[in-house]
PDB file of N, CA and C in Angstrom:
ATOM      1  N   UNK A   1      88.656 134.182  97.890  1.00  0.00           N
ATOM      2  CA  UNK A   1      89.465 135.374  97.775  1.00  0.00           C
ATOM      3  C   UNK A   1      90.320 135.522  99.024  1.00  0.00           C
ATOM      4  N   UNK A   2      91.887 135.358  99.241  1.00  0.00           N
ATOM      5  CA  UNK A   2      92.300 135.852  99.897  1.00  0.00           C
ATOM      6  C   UNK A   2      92.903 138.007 100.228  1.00  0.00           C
ATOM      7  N   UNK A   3      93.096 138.405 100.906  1.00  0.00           N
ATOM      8  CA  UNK A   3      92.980 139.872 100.846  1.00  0.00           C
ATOM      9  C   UNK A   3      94.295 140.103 102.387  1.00  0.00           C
ATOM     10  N   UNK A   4      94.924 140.806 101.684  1.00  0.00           N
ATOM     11  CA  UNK A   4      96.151 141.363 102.226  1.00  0.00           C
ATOM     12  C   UNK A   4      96.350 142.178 102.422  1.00  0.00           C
ATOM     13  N   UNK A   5      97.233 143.500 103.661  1.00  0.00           N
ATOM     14  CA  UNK A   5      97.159 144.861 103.289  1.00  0.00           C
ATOM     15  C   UNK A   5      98.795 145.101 104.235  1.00  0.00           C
ATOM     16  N   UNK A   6      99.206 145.941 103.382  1.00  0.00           N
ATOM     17  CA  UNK A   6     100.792 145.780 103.464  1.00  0.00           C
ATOM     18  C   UNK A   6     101.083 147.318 103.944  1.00  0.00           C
ATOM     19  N   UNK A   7     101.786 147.669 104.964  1.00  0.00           N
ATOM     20  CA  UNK A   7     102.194 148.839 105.318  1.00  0.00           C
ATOM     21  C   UNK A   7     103.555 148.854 105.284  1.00  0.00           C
ATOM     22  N   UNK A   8     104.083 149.658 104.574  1.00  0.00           N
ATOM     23  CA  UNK A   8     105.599 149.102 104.367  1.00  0.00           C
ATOM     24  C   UNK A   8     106.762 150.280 105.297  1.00  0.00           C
ATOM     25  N   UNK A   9     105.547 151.021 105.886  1.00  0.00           N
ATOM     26  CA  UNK A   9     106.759 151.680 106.742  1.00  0.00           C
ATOM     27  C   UNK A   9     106.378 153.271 106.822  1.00  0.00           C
ATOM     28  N   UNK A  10     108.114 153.583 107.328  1.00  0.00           N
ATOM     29  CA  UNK A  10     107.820 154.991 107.200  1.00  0.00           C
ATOM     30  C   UNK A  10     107.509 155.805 105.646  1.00  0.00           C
ATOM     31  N   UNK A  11     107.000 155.569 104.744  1.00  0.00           N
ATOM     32  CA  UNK A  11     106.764 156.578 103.997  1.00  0.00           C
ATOM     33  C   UNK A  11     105.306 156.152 103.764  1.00  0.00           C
ATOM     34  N   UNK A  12     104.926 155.431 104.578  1.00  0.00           N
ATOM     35  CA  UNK A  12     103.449 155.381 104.471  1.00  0.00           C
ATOM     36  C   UNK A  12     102.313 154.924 103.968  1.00  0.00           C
ATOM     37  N   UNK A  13     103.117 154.383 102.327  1.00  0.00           N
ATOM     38  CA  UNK A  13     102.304 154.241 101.055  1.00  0.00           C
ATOM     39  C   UNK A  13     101.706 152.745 101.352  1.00  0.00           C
ATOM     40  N   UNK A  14     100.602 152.497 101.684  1.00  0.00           N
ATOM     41  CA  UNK A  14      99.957 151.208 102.212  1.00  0.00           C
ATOM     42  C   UNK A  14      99.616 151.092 100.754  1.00  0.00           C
ATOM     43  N   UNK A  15      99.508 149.831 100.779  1.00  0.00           N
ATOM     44  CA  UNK A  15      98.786 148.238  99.703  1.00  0.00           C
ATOM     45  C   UNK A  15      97.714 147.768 100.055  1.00  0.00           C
ATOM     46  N   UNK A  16      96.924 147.225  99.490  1.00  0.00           N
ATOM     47  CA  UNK A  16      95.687 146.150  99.428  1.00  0.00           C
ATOM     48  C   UNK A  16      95.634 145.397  98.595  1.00  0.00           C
ATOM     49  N   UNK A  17      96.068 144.037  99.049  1.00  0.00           N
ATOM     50  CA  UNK A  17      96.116 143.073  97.729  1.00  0.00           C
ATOM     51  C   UNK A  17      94.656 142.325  97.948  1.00  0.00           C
ATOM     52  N   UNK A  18      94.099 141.816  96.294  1.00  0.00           N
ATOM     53  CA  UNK A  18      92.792 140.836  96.729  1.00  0.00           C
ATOM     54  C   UNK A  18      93.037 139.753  95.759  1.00  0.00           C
ATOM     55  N   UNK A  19      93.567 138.162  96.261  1.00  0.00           N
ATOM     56  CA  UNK A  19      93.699 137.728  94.960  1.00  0.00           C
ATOM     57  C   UNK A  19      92.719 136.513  95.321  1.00  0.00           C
ATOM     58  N   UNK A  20      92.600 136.121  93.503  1.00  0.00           N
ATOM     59  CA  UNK A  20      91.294 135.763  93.361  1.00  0.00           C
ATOM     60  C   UNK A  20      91.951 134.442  92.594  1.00  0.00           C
ATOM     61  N   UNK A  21      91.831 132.880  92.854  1.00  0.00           N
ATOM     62  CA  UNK A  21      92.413 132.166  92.161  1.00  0.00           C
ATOM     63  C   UNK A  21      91.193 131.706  91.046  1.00  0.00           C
ATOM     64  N   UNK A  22      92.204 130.992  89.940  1.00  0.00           N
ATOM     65  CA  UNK A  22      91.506 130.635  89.143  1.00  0.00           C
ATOM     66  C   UNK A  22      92.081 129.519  88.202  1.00  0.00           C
ATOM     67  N   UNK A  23      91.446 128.566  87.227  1.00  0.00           N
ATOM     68  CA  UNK A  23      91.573 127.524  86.822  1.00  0.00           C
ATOM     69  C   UNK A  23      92.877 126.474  87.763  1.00  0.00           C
ATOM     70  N   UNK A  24      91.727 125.943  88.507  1.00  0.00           N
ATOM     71  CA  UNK A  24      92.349 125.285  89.608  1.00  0.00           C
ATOM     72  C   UNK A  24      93.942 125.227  90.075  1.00  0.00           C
ATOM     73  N   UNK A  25      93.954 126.666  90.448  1.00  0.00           N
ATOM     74  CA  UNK A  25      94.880 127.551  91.531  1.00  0.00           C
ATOM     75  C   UNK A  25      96.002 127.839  89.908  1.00  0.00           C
ATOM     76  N   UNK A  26      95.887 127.728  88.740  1.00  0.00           N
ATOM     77  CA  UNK A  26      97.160 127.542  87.595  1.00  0.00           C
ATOM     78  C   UNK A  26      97.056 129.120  87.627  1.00  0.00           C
ATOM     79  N   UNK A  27      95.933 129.939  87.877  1.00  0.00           N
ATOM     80  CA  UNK A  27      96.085 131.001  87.453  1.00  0.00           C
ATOM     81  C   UNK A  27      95.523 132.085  88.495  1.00  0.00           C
ATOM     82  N   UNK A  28      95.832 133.187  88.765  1.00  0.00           N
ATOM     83  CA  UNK A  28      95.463 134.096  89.992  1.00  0.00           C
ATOM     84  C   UNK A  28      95.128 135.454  89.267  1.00  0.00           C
ATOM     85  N   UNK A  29      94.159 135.837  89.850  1.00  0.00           N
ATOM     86  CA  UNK A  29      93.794 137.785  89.031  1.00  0.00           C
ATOM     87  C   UNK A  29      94.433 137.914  90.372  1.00  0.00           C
ATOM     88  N   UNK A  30      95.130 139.178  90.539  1.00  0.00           N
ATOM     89  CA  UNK A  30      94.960 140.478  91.377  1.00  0.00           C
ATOM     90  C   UNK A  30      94.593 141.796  91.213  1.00  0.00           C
ATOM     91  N   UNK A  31      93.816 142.419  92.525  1.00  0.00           N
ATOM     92  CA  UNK A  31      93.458 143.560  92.164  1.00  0.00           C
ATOM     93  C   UNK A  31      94.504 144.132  93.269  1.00  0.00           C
ATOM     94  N   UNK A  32      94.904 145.041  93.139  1.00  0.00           N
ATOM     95  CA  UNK A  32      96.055 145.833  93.924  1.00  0.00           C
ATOM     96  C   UNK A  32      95.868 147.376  94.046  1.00  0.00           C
ATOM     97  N   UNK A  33      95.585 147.435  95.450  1.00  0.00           N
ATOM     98  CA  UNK A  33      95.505 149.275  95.473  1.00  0.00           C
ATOM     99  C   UNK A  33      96.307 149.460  96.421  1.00  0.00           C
ATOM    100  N   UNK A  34      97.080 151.083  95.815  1.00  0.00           N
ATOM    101  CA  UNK A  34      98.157 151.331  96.509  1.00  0.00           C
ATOM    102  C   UNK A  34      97.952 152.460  96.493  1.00  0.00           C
ATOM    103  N   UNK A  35      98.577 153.124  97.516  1.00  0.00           N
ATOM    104  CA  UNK A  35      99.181 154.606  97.449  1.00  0.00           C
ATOM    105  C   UNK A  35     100.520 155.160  97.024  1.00  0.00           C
ATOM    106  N   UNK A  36     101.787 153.822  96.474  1.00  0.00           N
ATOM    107  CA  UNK A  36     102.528 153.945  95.685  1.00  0.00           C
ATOM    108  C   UNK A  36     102.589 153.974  94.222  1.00  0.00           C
ATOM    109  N   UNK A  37     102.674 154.882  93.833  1.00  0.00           N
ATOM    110  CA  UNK A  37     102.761 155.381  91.987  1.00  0.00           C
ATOM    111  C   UNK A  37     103.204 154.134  91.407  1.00  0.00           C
ATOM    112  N   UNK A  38     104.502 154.312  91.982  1.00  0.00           N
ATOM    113  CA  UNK A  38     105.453 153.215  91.437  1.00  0.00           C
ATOM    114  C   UNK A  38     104.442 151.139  91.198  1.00  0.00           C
ATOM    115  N   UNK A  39     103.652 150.966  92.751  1.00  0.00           N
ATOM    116  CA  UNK A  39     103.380 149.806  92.501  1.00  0.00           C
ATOM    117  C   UNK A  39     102.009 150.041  91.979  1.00  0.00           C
ATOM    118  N   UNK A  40     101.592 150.843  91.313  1.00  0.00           N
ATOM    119  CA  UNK A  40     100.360 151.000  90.530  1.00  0.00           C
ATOM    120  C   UNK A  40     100.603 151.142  89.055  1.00  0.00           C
ATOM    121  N   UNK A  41     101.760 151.529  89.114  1.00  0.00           N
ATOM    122  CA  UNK A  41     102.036 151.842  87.601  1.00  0.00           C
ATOM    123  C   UNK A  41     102.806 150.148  87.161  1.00  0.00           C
ATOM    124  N   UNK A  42     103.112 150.029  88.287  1.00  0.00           N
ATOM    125  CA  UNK A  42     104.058 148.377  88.042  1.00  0.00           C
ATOM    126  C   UNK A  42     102.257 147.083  87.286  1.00  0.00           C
ATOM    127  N   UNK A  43     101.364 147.293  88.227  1.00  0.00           N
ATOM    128  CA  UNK A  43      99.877 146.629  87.693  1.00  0.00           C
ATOM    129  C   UNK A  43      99.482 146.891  86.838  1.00  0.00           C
ATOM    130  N   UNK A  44      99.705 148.239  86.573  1.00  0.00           N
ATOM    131  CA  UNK A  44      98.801 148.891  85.177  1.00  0.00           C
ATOM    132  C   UNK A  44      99.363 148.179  83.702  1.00  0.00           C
ATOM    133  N   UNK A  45     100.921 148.021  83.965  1.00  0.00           N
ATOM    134  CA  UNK A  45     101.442 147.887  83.117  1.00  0.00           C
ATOM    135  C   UNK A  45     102.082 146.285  82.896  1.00  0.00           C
ATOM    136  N   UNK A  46     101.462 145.492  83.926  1.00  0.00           N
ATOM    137  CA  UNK A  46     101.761 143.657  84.105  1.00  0.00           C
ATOM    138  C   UNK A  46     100.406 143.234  83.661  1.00  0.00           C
ATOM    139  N   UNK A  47      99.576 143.935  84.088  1.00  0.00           N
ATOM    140  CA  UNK A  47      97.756 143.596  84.149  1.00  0.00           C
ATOM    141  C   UNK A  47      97.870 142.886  85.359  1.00  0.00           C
ATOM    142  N   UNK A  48      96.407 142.218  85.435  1.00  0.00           N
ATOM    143  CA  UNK A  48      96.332 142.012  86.779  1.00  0.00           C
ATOM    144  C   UNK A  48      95.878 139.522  86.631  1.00  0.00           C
ATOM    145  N   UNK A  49      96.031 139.166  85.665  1.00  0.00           N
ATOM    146  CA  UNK A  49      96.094 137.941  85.839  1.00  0.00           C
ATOM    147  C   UNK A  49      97.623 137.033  85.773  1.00  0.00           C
ATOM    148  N   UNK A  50      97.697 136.123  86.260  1.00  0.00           N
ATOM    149  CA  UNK A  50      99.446 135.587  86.317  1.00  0.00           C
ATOM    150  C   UNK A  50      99.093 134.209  86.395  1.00  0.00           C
ATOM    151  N   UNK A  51      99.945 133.737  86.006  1.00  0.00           N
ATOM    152  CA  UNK A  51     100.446 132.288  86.068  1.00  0.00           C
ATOM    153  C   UNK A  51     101.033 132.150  87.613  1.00  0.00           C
ATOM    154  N   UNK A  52     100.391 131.330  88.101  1.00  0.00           N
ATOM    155  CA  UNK A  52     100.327 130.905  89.788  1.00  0.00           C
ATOM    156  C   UNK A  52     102.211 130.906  89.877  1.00  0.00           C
ATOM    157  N   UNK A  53     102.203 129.749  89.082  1.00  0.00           N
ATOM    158  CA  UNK A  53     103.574 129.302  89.165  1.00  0.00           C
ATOM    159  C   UNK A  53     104.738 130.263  88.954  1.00  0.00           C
ATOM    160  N   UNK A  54     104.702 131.320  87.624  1.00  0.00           N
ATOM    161  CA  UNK A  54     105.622 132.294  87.331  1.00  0.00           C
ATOM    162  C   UNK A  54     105.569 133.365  88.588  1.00  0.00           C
ATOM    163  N   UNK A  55     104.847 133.765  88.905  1.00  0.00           N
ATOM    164  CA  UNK A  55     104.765 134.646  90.092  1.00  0.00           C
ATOM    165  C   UNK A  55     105.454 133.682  91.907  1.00  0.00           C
ATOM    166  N   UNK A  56     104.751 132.609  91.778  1.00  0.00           N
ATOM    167  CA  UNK A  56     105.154 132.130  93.674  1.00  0.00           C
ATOM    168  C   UNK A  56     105.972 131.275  93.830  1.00  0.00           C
ATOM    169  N   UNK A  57     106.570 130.251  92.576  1.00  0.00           N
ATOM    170  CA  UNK A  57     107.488 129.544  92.660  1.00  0.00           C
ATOM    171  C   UNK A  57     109.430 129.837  92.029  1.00  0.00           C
ATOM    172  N   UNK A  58     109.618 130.924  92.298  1.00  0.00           N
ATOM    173  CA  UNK A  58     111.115 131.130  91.267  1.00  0.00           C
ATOM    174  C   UNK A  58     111.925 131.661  92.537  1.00  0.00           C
ATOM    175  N   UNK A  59     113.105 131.619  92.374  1.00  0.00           N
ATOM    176  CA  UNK A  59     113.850 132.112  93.169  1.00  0.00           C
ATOM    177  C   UNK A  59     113.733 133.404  93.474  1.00  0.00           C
ATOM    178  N   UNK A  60     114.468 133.261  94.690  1.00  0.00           N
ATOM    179  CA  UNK A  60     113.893 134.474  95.568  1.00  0.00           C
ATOM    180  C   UNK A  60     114.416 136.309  94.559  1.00  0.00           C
ATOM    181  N   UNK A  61     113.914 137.240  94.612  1.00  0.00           N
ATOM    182  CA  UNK A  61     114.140 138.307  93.657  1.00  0.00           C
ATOM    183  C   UNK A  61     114.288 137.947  91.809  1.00  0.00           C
ATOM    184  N   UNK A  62     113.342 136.994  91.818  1.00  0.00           N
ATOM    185  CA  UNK A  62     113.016 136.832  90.078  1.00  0.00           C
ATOM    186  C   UNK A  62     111.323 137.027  89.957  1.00  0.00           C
ATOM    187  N   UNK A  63     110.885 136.681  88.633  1.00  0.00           N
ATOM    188  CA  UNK A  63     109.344 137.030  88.527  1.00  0.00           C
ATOM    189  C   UNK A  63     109.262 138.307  88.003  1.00  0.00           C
ATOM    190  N   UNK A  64     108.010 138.437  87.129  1.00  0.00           N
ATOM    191  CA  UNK A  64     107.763 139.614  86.768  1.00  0.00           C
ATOM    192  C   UNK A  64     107.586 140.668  87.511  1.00  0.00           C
ATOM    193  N   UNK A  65     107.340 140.656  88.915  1.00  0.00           N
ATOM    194  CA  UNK A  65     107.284 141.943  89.639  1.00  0.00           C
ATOM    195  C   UNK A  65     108.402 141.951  90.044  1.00  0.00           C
ATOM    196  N   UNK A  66     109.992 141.521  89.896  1.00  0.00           N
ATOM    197  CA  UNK A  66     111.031 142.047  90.299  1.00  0.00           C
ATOM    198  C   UNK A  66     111.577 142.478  89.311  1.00  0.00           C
ATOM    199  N   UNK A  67     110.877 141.822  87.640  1.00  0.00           N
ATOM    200  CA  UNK A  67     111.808 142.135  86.893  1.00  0.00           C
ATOM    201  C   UNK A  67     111.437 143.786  86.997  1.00  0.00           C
ATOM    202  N   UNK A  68     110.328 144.156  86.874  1.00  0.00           N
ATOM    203  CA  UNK A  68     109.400 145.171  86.578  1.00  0.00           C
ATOM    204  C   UNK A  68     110.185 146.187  87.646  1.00  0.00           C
ATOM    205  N   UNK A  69     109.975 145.957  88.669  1.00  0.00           N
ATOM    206  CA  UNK A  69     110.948 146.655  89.615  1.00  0.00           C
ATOM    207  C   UNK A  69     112.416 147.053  89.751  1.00  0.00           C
ATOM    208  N   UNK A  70     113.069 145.724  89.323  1.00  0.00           N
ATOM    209  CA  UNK A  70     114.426 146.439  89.202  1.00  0.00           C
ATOM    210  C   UNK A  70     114.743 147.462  87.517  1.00  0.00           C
ATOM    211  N   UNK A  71     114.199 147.485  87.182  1.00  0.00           N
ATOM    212  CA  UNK A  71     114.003 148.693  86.222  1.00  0.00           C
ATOM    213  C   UNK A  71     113.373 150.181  86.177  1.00  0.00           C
ATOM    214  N   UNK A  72     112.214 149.831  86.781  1.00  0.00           N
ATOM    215  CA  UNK A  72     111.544 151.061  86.885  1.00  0.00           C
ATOM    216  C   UNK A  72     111.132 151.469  88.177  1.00  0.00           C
ATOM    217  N   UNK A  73     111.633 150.595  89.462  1.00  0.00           N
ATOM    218  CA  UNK A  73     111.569 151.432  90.144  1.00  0.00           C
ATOM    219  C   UNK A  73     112.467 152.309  91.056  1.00  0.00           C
ATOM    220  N   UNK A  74     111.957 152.861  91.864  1.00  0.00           N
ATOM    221  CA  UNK A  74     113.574 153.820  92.671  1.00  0.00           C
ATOM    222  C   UNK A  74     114.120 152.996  93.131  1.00  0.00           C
ATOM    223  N   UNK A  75     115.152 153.692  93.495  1.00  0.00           N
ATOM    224  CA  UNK A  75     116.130 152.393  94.534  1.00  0.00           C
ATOM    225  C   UNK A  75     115.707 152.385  95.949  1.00  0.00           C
ATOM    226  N   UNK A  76     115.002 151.459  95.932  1.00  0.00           N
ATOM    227  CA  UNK A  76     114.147 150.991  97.512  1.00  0.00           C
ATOM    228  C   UNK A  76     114.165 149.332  97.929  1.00  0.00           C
ATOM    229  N   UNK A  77     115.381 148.782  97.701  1.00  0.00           N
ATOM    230  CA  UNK A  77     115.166 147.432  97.901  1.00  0.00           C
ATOM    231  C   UNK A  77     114.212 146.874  98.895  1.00  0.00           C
ATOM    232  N   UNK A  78     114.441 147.655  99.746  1.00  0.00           N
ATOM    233  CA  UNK A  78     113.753 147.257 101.198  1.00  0.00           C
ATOM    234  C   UNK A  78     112.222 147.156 101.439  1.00  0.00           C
ATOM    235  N   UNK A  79     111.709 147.626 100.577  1.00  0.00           N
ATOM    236  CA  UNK A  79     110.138 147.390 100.071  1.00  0.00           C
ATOM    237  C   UNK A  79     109.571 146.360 100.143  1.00  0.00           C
ATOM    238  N   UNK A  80     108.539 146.665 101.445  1.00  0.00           N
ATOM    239  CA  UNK A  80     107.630 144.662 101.174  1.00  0.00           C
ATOM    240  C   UNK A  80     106.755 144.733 100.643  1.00  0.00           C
ATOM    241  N   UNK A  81     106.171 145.192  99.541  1.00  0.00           N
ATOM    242  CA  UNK A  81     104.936 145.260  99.117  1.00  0.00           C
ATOM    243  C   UNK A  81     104.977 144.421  98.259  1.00  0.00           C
ATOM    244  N   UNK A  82     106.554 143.702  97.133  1.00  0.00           N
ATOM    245  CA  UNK A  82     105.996 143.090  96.076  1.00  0.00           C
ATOM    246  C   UNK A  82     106.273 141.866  96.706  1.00  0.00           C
ATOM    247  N   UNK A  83     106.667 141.395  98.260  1.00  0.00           N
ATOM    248  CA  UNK A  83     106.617 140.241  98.970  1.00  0.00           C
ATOM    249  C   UNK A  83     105.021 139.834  99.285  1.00  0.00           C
ATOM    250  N   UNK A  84     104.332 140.708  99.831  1.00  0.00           N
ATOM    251  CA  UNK A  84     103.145 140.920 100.361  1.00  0.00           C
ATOM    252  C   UNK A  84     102.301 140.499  98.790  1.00  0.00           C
ATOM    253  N   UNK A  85     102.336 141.013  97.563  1.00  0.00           N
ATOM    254  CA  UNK A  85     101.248 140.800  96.856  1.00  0.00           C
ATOM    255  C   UNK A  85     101.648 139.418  96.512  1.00  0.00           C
ATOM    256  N   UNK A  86     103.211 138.639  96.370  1.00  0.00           N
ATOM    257  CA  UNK A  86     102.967 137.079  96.149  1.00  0.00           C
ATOM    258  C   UNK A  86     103.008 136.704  97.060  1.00  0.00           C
ATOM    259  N   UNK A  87     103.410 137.025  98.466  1.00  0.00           N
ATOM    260  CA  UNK A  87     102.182 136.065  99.766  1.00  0.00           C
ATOM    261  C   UNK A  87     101.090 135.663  99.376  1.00  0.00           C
ATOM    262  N   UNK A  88     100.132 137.183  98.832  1.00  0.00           N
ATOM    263  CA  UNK A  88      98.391 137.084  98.755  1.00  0.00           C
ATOM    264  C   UNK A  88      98.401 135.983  97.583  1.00  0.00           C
ATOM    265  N   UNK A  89      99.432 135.878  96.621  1.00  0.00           N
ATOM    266  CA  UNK A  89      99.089 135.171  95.649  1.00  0.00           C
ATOM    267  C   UNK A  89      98.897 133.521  95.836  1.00  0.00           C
ATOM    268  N   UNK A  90     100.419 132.997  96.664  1.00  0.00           N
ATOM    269  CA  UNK A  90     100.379 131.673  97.045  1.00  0.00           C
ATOM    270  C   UNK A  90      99.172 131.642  98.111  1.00  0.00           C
ATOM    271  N   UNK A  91      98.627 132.315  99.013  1.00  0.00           N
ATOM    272  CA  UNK A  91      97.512 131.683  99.925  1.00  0.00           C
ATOM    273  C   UNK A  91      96.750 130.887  99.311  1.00  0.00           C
ATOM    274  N   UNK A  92      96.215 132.201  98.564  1.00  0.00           N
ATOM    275  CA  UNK A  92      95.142 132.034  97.679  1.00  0.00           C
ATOM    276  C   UNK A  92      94.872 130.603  96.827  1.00  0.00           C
ATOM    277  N   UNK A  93      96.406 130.402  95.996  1.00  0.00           N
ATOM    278  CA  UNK A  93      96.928 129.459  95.079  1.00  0.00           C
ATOM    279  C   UNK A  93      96.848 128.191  95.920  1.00  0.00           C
ATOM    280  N   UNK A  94      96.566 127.768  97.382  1.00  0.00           N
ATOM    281  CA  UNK A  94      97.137 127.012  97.596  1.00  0.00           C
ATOM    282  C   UNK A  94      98.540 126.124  97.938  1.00  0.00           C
ATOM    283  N   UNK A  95      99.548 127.518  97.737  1.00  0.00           N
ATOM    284  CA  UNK A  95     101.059 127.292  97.847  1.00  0.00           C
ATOM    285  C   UNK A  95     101.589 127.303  99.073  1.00  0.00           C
ATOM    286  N   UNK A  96     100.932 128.214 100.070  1.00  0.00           N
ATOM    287  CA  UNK A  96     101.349 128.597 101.440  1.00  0.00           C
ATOM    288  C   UNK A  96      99.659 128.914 101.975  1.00  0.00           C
ATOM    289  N   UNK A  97      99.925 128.578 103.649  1.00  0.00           N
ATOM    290  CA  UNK A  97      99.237 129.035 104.728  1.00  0.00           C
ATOM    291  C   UNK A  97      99.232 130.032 105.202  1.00  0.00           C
ATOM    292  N   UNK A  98      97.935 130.703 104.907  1.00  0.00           N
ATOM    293  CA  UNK A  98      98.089 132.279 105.580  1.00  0.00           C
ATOM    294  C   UNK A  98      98.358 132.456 106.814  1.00  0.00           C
ATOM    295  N   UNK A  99      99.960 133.234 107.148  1.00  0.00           N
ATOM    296  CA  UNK A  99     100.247 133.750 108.651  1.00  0.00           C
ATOM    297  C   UNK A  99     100.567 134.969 108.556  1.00  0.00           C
ATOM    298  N   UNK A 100     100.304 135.572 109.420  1.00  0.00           N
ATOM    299  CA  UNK A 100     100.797 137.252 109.505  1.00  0.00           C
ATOM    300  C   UNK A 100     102.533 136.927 109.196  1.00  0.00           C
ATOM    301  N   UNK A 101     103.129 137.436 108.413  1.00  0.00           N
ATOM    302  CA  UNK A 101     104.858 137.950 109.026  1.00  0.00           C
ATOM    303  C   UNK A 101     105.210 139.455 109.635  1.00  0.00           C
ATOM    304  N   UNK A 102     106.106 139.821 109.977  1.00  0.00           N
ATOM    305  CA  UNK A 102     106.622 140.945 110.713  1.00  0.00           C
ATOM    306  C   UNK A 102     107.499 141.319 110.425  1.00  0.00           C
ATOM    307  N   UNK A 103     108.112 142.157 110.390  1.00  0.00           N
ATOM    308  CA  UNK A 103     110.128 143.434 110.781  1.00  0.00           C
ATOM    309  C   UNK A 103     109.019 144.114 111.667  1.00  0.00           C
ATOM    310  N   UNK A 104     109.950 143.657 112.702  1.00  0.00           N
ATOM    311  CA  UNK A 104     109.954 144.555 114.148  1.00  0.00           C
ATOM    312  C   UNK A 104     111.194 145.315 114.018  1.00  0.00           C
ATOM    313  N   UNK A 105     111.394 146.423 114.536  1.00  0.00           N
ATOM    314  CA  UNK A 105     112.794 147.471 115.248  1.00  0.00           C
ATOM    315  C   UNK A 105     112.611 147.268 116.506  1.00  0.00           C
ATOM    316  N   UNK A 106     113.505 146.523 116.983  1.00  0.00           N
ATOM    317  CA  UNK A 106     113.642 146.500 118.794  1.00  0.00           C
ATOM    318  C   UNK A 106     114.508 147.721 119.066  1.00  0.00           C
TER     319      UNK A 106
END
């Protein structure tokens, strides 16, 4: 199980991603807790298992959590949370090496 936790700023609404791979890395559950409506209602309504590949390999702003997002959610491009839950996804998957990333404000 890799496990992630995403603070995306000033409005506060922290993440906890836990993903859990499965049939040798093809497929990933996540469990996702948030204090954003928006990315809880985005899980409730994707479920929580994915195809490794449809989620960590597509160009950058495609996948079901962008499609899901650029529809229903506010206009917040700047949001790292649905970066942060396919980070947790490729670790997990085997796609990428877990490293912290950052946005600093100097």
């Amino acid at each position: 199980m890799t496990k992630v936790k995403v603070d995306p700023g000033i409005c506060g609404l922290k993440t906890v991603i836990e993903a859990t791979s499965m049939e040798d890395d093809m497929e990933v559950q996540l469990k996702v807790v948030s204090a954003c409506e928006s990315v809880r209602n985005m899980m409730q309504e994707l479920g929580d298992t994915f195809d490794t590949y449809d989620i960590c390999l597509k160009k950058p702003g495609t996948g079901p959590f962008f499609a899901y997002a650029s529809e229903k959610f506010p206009g917040h491009c700047g949001c790292p949370t649905i970066a942060g839950i396919i980070k947790c996804a490729e670790v997990e998957c085997n796609l990428a090496l877990p490293k912290d990333t950052e946005i600093k404000f100097e």
